[in-house]
PDB file of N, CA and C in Angstrom:
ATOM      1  N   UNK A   1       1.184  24.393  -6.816  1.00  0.00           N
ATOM      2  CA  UNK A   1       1.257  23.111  -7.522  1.00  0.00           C
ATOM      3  C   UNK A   1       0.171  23.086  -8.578  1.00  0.00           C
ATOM      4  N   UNK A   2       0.656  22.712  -9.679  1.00  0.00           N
ATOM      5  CA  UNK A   2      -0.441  22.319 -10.434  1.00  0.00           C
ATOM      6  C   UNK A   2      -1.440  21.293 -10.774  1.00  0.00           C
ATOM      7  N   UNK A   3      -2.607  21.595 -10.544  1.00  0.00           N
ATOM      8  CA  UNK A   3      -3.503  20.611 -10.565  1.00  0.00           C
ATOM      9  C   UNK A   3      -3.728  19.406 -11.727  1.00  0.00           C
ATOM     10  N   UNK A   4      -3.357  20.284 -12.909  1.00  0.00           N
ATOM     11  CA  UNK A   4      -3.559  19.335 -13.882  1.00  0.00           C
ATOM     12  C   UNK A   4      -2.084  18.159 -13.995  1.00  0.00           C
ATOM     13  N   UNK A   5      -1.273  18.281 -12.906  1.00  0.00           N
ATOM     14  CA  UNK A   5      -0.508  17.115 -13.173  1.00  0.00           C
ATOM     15  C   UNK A   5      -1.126  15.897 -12.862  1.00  0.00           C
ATOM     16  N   UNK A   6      -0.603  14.742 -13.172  1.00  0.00           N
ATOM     17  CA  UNK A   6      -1.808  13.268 -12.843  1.00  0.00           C
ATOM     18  C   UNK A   6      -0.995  13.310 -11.388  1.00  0.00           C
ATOM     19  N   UNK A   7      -2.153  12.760 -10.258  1.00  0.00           N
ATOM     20  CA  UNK A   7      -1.634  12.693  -9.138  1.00  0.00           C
ATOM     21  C   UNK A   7      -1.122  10.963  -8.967  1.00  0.00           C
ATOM     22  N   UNK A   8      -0.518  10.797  -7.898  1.00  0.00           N
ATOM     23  CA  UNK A   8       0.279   9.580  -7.806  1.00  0.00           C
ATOM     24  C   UNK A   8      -0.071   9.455  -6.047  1.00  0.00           C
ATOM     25  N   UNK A   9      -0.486   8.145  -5.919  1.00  0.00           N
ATOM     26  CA  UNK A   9      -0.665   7.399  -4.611  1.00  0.00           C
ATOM     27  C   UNK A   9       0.901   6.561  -4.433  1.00  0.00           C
ATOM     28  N   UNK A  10       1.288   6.706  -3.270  1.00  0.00           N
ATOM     29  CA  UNK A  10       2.507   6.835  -2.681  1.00  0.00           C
ATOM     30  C   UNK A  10       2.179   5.852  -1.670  1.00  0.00           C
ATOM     31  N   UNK A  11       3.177   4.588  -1.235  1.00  0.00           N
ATOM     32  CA  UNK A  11       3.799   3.528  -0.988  1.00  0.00           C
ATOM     33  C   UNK A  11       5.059   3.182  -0.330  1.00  0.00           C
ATOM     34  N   UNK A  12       4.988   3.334   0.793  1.00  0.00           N
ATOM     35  CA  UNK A  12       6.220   3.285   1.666  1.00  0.00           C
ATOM     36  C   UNK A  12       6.573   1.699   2.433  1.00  0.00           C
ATOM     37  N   UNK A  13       8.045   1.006   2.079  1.00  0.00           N
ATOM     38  CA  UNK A  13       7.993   0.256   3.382  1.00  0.00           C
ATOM     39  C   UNK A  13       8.991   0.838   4.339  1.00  0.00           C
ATOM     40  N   UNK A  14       8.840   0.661   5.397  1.00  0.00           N
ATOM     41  CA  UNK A  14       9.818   0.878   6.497  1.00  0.00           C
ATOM     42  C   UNK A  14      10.908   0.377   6.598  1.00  0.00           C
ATOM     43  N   UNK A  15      10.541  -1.586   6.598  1.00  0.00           N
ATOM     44  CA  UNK A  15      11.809  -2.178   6.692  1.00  0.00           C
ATOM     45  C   UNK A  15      11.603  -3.467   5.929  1.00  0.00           C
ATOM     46  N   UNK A  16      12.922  -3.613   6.118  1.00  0.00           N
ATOM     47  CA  UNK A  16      13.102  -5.251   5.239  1.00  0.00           C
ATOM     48  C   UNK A  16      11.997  -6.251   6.167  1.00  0.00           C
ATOM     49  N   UNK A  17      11.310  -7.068   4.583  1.00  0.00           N
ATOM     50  CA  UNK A  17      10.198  -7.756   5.756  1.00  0.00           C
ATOM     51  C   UNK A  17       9.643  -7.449   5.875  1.00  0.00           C
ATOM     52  N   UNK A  18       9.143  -6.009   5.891  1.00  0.00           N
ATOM     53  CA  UNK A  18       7.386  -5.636   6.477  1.00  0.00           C
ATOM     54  C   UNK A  18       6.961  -5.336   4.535  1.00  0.00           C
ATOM     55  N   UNK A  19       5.557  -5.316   4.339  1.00  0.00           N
ATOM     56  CA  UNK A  19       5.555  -4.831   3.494  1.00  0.00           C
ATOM     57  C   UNK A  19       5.424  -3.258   2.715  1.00  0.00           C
ATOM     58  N   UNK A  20       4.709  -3.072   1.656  1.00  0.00           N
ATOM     59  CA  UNK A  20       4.333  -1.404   1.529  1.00  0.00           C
ATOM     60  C   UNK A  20       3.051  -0.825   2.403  1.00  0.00           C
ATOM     61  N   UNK A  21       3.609   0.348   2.760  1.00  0.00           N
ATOM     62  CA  UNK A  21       1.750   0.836   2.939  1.00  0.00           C
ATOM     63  C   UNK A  21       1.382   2.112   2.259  1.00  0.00           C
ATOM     64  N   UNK A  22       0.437   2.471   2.243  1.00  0.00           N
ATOM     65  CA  UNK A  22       0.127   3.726   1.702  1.00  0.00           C
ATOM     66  C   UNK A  22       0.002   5.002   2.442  1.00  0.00           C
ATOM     67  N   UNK A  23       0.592   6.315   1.907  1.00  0.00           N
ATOM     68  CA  UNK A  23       1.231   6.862   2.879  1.00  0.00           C
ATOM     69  C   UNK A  23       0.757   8.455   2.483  1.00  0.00           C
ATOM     70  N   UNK A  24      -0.034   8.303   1.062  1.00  0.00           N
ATOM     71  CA  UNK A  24      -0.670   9.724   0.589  1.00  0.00           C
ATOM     72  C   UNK A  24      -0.163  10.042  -1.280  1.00  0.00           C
ATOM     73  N   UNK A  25      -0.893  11.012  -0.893  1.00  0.00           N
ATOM     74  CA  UNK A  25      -0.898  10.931  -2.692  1.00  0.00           C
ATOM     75  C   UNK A  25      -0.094  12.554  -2.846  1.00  0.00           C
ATOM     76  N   UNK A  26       0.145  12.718  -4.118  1.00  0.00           N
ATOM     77  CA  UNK A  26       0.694  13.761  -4.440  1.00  0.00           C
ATOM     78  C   UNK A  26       0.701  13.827  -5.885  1.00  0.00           C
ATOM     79  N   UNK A  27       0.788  14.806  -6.840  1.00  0.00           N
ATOM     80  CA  UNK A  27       0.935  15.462  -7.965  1.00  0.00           C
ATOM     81  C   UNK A  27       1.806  15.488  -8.443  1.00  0.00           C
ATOM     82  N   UNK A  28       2.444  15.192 -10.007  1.00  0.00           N
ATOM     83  CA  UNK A  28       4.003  15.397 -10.162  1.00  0.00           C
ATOM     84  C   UNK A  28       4.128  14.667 -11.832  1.00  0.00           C
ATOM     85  N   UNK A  29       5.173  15.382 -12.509  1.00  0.00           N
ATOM     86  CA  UNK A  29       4.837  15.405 -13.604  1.00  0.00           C
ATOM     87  C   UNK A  29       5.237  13.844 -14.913  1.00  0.00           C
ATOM     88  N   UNK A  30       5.881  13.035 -14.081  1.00  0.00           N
ATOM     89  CA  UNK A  30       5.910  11.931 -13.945  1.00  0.00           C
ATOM     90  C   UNK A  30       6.252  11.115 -13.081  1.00  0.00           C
ATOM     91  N   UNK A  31       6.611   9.726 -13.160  1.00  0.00           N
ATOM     92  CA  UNK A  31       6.520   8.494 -12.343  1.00  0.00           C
ATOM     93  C   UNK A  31       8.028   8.886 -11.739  1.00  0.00           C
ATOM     94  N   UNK A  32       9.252   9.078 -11.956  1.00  0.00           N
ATOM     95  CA  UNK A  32      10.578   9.672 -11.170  1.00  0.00           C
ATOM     96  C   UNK A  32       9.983  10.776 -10.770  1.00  0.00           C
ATOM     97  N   UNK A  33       9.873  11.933 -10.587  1.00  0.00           N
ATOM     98  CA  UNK A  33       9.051  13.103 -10.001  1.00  0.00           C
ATOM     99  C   UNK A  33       8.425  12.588  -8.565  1.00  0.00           C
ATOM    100  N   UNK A  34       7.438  11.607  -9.101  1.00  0.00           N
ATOM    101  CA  UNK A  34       6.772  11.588  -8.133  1.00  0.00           C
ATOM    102  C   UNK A  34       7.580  10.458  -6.873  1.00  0.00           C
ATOM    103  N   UNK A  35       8.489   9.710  -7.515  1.00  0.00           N
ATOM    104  CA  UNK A  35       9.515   9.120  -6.457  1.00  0.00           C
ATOM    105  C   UNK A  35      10.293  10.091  -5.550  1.00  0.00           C
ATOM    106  N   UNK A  36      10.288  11.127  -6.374  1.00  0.00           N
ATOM    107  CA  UNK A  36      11.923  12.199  -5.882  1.00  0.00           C
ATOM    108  C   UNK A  36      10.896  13.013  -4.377  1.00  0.00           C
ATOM    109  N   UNK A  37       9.741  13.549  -5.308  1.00  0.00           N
ATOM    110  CA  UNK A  37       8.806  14.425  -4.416  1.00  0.00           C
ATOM    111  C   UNK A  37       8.474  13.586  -3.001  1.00  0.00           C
ATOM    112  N   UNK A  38       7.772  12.444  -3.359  1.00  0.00           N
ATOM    113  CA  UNK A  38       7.701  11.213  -1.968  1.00  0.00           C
ATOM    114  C   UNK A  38       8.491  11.296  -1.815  1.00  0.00           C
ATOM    115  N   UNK A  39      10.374  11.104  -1.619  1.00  0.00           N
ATOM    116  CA  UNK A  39      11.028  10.814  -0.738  1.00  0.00           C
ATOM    117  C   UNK A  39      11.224  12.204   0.456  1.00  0.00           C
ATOM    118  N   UNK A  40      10.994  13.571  -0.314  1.00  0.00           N
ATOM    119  CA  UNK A  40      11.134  14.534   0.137  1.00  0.00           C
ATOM    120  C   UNK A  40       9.885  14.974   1.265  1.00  0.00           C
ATOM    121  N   UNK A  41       8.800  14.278   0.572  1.00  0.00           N
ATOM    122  CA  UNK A  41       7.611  14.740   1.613  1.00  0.00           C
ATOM    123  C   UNK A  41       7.276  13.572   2.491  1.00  0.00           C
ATOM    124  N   UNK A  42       6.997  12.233   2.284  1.00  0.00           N
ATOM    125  CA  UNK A  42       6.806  11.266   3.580  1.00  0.00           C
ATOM    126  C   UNK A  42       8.109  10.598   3.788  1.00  0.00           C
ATOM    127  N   UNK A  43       9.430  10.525   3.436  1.00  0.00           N
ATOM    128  CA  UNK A  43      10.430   9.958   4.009  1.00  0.00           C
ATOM    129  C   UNK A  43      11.864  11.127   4.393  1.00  0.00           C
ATOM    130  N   UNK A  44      11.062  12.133   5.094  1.00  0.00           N
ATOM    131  CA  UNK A  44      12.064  13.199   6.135  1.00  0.00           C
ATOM    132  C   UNK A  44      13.125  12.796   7.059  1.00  0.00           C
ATOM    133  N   UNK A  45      12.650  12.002   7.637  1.00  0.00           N
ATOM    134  CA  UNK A  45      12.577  11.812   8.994  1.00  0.00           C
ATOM    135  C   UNK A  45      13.997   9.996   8.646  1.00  0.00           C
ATOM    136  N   UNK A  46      13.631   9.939   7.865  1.00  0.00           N
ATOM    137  CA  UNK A  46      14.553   8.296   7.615  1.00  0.00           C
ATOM    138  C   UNK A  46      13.185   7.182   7.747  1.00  0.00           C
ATOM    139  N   UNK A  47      12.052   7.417   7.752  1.00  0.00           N
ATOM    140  CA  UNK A  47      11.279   6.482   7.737  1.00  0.00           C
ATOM    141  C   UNK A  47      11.111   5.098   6.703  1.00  0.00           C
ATOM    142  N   UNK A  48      11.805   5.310   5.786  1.00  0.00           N
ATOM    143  CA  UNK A  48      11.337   4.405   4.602  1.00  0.00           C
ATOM    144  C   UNK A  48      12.799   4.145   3.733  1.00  0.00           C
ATOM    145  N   UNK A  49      12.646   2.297   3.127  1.00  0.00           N
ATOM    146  CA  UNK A  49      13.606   1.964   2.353  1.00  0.00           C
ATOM    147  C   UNK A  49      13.507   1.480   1.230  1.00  0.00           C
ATOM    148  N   UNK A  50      12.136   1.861   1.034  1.00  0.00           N
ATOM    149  CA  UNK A  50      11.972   1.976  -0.264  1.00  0.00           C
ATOM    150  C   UNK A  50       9.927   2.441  -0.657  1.00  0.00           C
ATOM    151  N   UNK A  51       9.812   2.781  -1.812  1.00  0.00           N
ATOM    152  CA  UNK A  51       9.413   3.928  -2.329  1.00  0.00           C
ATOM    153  C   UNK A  51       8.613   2.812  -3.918  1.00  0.00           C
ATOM    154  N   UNK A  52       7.340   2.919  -3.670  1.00  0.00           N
ATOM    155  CA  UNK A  52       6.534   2.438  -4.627  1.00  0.00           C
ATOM    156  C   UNK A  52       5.484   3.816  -5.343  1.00  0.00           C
ATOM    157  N   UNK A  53       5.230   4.223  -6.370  1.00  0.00           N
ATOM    158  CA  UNK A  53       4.170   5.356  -6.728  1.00  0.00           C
ATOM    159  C   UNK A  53       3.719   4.796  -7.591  1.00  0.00           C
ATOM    160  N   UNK A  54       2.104   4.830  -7.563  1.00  0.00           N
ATOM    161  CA  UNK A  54       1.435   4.453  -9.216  1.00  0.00           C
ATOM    162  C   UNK A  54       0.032   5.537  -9.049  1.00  0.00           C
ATOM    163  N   UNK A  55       0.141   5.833 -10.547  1.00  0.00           N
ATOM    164  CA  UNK A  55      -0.401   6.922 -11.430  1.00  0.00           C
ATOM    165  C   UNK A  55      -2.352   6.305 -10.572  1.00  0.00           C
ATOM    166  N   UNK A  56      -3.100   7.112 -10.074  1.00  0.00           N
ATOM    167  CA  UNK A  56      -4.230   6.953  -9.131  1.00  0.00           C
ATOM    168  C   UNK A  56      -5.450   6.316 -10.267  1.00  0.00           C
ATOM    169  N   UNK A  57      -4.990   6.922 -11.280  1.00  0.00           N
ATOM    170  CA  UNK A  57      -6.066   6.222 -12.199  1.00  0.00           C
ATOM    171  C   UNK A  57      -5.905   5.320 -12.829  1.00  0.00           C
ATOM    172  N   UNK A  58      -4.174   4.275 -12.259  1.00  0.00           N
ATOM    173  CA  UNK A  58      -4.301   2.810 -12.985  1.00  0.00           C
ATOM    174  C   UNK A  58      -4.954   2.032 -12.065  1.00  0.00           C
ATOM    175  N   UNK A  59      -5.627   2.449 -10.795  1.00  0.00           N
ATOM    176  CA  UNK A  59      -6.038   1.516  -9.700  1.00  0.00           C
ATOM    177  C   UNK A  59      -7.532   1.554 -10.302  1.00  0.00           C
ATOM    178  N   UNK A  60      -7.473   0.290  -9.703  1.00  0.00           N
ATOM    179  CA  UNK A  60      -9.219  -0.121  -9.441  1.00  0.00           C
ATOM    180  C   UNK A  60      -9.160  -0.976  -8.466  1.00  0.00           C
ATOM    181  N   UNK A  61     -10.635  -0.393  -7.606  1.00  0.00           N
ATOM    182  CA  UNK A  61     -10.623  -1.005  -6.349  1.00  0.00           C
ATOM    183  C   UNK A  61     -12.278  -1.234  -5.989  1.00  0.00           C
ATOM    184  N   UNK A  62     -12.345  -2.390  -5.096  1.00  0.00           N
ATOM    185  CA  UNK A  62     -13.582  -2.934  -5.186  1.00  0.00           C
ATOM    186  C   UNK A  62     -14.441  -1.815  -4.456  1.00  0.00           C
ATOM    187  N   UNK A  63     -16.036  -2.102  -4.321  1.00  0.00           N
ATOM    188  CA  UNK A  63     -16.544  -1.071  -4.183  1.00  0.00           C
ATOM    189  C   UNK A  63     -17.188  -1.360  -2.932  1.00  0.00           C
ATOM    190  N   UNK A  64     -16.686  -0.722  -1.799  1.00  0.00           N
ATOM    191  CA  UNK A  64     -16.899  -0.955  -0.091  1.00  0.00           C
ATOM    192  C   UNK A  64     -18.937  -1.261  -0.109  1.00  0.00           C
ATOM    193  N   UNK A  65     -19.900  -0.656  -0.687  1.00  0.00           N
ATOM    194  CA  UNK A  65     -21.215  -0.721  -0.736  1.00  0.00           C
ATOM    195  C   UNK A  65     -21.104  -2.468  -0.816  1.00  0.00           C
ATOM    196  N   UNK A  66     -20.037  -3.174  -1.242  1.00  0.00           N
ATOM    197  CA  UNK A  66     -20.210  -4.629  -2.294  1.00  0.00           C
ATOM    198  C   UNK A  66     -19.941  -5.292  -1.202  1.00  0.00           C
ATOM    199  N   UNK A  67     -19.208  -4.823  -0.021  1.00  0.00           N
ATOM    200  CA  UNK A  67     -18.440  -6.052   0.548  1.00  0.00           C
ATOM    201  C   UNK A  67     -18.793  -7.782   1.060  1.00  0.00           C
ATOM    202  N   UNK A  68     -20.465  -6.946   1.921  1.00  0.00           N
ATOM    203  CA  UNK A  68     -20.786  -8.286   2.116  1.00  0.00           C
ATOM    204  C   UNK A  68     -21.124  -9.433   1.094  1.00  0.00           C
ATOM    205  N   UNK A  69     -21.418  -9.193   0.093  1.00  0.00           N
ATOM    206  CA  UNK A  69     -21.264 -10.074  -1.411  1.00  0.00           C
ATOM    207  C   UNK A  69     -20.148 -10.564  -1.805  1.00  0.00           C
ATOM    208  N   UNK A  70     -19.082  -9.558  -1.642  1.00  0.00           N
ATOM    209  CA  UNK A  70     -17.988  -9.991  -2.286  1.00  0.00           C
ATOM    210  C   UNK A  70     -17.288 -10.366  -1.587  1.00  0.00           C
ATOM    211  N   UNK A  71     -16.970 -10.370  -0.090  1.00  0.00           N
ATOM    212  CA  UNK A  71     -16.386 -11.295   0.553  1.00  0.00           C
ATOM    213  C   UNK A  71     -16.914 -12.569   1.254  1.00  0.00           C
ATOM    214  N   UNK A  72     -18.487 -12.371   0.848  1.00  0.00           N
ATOM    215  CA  UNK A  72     -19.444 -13.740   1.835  1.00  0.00           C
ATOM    216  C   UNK A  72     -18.771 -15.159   1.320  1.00  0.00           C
ATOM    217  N   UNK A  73     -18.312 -15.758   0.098  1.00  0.00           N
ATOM    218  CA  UNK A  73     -17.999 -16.804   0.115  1.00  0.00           C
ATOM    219  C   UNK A  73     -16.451 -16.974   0.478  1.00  0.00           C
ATOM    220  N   UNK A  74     -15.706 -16.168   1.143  1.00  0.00           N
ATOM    221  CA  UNK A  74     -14.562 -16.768   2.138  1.00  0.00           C
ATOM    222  C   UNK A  74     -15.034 -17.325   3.280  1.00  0.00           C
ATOM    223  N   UNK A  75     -15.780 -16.838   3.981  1.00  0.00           N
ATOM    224  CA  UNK A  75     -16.322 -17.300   5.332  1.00  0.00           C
ATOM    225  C   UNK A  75     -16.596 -18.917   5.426  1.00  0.00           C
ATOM    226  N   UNK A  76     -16.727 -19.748   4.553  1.00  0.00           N
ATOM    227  CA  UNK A  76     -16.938 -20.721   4.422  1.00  0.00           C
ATOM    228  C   UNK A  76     -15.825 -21.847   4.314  1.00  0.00           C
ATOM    229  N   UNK A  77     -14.912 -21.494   3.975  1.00  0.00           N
ATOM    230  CA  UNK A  77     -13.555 -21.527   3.388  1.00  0.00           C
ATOM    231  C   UNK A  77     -12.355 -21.104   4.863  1.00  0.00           C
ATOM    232  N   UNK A  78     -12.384 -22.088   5.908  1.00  0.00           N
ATOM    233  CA  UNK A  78     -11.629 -21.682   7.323  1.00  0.00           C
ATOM    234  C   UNK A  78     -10.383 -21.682   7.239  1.00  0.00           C
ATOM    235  N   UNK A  79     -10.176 -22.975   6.327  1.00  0.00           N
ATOM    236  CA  UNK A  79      -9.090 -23.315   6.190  1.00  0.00           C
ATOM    237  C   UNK A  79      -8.060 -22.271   5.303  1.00  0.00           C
ATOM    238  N   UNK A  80      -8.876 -21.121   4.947  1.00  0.00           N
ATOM    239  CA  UNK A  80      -7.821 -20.031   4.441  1.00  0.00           C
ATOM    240  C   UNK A  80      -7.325 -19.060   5.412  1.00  0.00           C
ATOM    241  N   UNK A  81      -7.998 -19.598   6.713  1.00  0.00           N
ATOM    242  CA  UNK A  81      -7.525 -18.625   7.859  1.00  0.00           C
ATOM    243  C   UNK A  81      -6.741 -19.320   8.314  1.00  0.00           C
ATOM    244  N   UNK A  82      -5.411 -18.660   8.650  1.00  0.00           N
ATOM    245  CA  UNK A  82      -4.427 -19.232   9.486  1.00  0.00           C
ATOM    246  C   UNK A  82      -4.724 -19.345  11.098  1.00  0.00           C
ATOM    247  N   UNK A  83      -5.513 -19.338  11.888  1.00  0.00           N
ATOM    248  CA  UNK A  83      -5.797 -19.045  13.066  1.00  0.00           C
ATOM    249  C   UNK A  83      -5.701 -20.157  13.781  1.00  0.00           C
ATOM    250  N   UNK A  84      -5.259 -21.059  13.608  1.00  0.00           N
ATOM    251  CA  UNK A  84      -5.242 -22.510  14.451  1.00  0.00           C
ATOM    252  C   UNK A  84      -3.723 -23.080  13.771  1.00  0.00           C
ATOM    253  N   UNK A  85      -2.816 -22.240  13.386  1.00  0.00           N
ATOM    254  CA  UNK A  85      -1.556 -22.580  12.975  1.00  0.00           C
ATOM    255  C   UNK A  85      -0.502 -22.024  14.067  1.00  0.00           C
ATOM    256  N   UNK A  86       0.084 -22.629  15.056  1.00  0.00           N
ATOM    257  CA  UNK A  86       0.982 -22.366  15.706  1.00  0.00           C
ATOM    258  C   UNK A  86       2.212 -21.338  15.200  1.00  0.00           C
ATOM    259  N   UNK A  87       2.876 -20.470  15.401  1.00  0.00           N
ATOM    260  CA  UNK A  87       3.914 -20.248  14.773  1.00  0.00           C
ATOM    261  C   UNK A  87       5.567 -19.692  15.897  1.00  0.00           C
ATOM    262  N   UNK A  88       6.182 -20.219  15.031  1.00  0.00           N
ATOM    263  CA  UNK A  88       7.201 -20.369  16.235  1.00  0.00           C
ATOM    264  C   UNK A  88       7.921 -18.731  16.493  1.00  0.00           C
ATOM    265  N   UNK A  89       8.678 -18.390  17.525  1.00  0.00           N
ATOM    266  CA  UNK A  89       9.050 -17.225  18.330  1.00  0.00           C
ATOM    267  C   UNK A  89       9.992 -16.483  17.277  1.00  0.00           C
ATOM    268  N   UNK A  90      10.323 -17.596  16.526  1.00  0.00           N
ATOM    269  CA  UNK A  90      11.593 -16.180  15.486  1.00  0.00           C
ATOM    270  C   UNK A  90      10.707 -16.056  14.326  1.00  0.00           C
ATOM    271  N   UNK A  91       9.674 -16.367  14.170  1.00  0.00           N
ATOM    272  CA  UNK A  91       8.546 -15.519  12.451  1.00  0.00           C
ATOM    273  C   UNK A  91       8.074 -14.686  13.119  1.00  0.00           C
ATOM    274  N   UNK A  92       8.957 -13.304  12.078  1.00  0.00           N
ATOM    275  CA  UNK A  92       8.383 -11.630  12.701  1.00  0.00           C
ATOM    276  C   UNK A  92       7.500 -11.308  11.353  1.00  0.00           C
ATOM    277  N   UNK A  93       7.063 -10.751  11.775  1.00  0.00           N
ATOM    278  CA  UNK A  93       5.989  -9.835  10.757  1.00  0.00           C
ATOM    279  C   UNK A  93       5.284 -10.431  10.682  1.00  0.00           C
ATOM    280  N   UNK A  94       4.339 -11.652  10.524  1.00  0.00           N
ATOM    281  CA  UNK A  94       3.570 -12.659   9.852  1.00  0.00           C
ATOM    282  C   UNK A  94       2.127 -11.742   9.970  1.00  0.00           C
TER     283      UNK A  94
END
């Protein structure tokens, strides 16, 4: 494989309702490529129904050293936690 292709972080959901997760990255010489290659390398098996890829260097992601800063003013803020919300027997996934 060649290195100098741009690599692509790969995005699987399983099922209707759940959402994507991330599932590994791979190399490939564009954005269909790298759909065709993911379906061939993490969805073998029938695992997945659908198929998200984006190019690794359009991400930006916060910087784990930051967290307690950057997440300290949720903690204050309860009411963004659902944890005292009942939910009834047929909401799956929540």
């Amino acid at each position: 494989m060649n290195k100098n292709l741009p690599l692509y972080e790969i995005f699987i959901r399983s099922k209707n309702g759940l959402h994507h997760k991330h599932v590994g990255s791979l190399h490939a010489s564009d954005p269909q490529m790298a759909i065709m290659n993911a379906r061939d390398v993490y969805t073998r098996r029938q695992e997945g129904i659908s198929i998200w890829v984006i190019e690794s260097k359009d991400i930006t992601a916060s910087n784990p050293e930051d967290s307690d800063a950057f997440y300290a003013p949720a903690e204050d803020k309860v009411y963004r936690h659902p944890t005292f919300y009942d939910l009834p027997d047929e909401v799956k996934h929540m």
